[in-house]
Structures are given as structure tokens and as C-alpha cells.
N, C-alpha and C. Protein backbone atom coordinates (compact mmCIF):
# COMPACT_ATOMS: atom_id res chain seq x y z
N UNK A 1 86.35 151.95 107.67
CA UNK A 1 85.28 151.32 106.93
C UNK A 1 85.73 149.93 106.47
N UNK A 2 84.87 148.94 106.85
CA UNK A 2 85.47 147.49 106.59
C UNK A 2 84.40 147.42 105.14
N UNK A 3 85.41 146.58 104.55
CA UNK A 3 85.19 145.97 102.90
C UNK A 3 84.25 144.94 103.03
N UNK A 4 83.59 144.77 101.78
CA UNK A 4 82.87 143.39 101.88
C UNK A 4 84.07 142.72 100.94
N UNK A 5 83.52 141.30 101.29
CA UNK A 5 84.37 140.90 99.77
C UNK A 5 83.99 140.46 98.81
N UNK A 6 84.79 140.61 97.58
CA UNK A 6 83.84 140.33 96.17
C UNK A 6 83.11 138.67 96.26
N UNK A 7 82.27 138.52 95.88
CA UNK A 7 81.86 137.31 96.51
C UNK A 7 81.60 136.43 95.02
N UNK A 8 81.26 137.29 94.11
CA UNK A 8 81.30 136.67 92.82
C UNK A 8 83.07 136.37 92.14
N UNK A 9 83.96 136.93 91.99
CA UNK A 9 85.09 136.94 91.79
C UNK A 9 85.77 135.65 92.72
N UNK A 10 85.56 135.58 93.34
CA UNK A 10 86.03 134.45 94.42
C UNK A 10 85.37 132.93 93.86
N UNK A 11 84.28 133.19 93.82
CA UNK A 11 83.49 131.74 93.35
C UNK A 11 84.23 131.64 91.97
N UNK A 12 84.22 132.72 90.77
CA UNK A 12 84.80 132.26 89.76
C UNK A 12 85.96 132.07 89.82
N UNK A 13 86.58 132.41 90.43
CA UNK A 13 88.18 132.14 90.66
C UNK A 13 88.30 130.73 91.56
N UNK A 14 87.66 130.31 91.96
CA UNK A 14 87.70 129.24 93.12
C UNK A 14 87.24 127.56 91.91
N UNK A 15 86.51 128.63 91.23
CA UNK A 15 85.83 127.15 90.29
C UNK A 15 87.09 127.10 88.85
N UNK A 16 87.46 128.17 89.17
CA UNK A 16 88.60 128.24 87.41
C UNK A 16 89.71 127.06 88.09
N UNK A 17 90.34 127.49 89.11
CA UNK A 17 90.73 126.74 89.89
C UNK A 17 90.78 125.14 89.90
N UNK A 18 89.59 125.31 90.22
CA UNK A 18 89.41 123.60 90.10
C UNK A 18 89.23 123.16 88.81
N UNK A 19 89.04 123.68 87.52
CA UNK A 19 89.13 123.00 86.83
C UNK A 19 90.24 122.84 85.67
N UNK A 20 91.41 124.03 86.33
CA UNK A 20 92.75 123.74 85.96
C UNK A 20 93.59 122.33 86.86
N UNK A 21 92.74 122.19 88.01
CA UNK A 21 93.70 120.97 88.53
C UNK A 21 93.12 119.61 87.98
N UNK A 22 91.97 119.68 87.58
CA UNK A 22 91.34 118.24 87.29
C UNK A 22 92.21 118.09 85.78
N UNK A 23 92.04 119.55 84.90
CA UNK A 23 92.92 119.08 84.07
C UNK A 23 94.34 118.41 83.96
N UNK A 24 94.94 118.56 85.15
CA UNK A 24 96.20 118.03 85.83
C UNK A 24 96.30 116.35 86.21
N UNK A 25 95.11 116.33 86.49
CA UNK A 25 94.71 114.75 86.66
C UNK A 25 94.93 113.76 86.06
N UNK A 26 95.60 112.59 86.28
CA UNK A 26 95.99 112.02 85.37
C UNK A 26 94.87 110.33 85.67
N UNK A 27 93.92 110.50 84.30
CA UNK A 27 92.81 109.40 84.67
C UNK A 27 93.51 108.44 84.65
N UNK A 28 92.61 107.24 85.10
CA UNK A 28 93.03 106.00 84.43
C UNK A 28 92.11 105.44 83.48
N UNK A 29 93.08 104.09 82.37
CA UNK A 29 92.21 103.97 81.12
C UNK A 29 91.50 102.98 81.47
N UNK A 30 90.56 103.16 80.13
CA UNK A 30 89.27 101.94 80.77
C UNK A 30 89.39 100.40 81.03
N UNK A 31 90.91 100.30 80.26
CA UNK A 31 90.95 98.69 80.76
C UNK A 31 91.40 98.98 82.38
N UNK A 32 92.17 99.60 82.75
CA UNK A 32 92.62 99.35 84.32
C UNK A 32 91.42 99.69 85.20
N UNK A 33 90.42 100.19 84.66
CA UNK A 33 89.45 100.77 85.56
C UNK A 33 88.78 99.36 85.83
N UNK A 34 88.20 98.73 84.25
CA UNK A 34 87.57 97.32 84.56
C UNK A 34 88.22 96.52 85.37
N UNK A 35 89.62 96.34 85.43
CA UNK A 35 90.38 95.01 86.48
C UNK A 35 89.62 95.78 88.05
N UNK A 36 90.15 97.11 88.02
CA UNK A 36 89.98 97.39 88.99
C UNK A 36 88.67 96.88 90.15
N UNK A 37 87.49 97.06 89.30
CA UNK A 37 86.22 97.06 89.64
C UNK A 37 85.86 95.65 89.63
N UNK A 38 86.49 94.87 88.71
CA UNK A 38 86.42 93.12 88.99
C UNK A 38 86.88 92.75 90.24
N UNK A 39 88.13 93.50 90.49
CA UNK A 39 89.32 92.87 91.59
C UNK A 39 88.48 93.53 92.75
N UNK A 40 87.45 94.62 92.85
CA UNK A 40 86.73 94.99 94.10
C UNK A 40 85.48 93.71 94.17
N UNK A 41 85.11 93.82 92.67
CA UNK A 41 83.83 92.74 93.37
C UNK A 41 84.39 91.46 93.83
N UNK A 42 85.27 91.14 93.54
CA UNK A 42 85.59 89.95 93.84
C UNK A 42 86.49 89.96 95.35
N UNK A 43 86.69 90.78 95.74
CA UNK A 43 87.37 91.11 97.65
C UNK A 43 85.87 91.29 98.07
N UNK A 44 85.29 91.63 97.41
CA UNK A 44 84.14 91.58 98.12
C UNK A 44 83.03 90.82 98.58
N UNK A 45 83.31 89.55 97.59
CA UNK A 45 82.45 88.23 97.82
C UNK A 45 82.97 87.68 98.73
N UNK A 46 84.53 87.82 98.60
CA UNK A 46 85.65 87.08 99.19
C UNK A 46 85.06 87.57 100.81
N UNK A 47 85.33 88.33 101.02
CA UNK A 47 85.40 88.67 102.18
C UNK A 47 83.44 88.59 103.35
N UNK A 48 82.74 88.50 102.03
CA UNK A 48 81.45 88.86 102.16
C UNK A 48 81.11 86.82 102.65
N UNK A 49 81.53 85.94 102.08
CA UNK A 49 81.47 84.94 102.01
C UNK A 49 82.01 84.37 103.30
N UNK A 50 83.19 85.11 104.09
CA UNK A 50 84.54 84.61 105.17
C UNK A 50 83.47 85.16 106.19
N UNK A 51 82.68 86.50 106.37
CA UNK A 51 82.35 86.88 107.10
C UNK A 51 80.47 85.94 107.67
N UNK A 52 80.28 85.60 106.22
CA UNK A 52 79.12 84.96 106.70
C UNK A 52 79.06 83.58 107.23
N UNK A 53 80.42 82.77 106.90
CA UNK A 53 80.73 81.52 107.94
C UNK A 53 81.12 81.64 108.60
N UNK A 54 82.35 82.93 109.40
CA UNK A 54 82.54 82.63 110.38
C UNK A 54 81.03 82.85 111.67
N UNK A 55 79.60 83.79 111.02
CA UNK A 55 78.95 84.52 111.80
C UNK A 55 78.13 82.93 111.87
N UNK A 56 78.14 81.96 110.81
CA UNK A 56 77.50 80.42 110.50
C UNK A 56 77.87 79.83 111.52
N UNK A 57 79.63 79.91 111.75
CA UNK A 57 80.01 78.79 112.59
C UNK A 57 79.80 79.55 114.27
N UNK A 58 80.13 80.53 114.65
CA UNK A 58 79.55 81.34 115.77
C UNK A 58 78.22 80.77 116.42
N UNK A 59 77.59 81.11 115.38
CA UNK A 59 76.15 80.87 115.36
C UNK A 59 75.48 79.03 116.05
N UNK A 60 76.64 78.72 115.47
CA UNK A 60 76.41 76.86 115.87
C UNK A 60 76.91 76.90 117.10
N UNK A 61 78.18 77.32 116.73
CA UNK A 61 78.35 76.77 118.35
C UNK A 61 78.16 77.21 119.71
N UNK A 62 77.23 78.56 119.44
CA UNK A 62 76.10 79.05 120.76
C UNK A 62 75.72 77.89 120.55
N UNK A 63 75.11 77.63 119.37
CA UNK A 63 73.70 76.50 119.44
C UNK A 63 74.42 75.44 120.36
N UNK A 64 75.26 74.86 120.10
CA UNK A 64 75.78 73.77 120.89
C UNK A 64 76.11 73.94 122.42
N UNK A 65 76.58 74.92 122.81
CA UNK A 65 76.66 75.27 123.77
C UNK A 65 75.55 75.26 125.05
N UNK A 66 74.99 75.89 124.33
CA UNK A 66 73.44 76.73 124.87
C UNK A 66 72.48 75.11 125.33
């Protein structure tokens, strides 16, 4: 005779679980979070800005070409 398995015991054990490891987690504080999120928007212009001249200068010099 094959077993089922407990299916409730598992979920609670699976979720206790996870929230002994988050307690393990070690956050970060809110000033490093802000640099963090400055230093993304700003790779992001950066890069958002590099990508739209080089697609500018591309763009010309089909035109010239053409």
C-alpha cells in the first residue's frame, strides 16, 4: 500500500523554513540602498545616452551613404 504524503505538514514546514533563512539575511541599510539606486539610475542614463548616439551616428551615416 503506497502512502500519500502529508501535504499540509510539508507546506508548513517548507514556509517555517523560509522564514528562518530570511531571518539569516543580512539587509542592507537605507543609506547604502539609496547610493545604490542613484549609482543604477545613473549607469543607466549613462549607458541609455551612449546607446542612443551611437544608434544617432549609425543612423547618419546610412544617411550619407545611401
Amino acid at each position: 500500500m503506497v502512502k500519500k504524503p502529508v501535504k499540509k505538514y510539508a507546506e508548513k514546514t517548507y514556509f517555517q523554513e523560509i522564514k528562518e533563512e530570511l531571518k539569516k539575511v543580512k539587509w542592507a541599510i537605507k543609506e547604502a540602498m539609496f547610493k545604490y539606486t542613484i549609482a543604477t539610475i545613473i549607469f543607466i542614463v549613462v549607458f541609455g545616452l551612449y546607446f542612443y548616439g551611437l544608434d544617432f551616428l549609425f543612423s547618419w551615416f546610412k544617411g550619407i551613404v545611401s
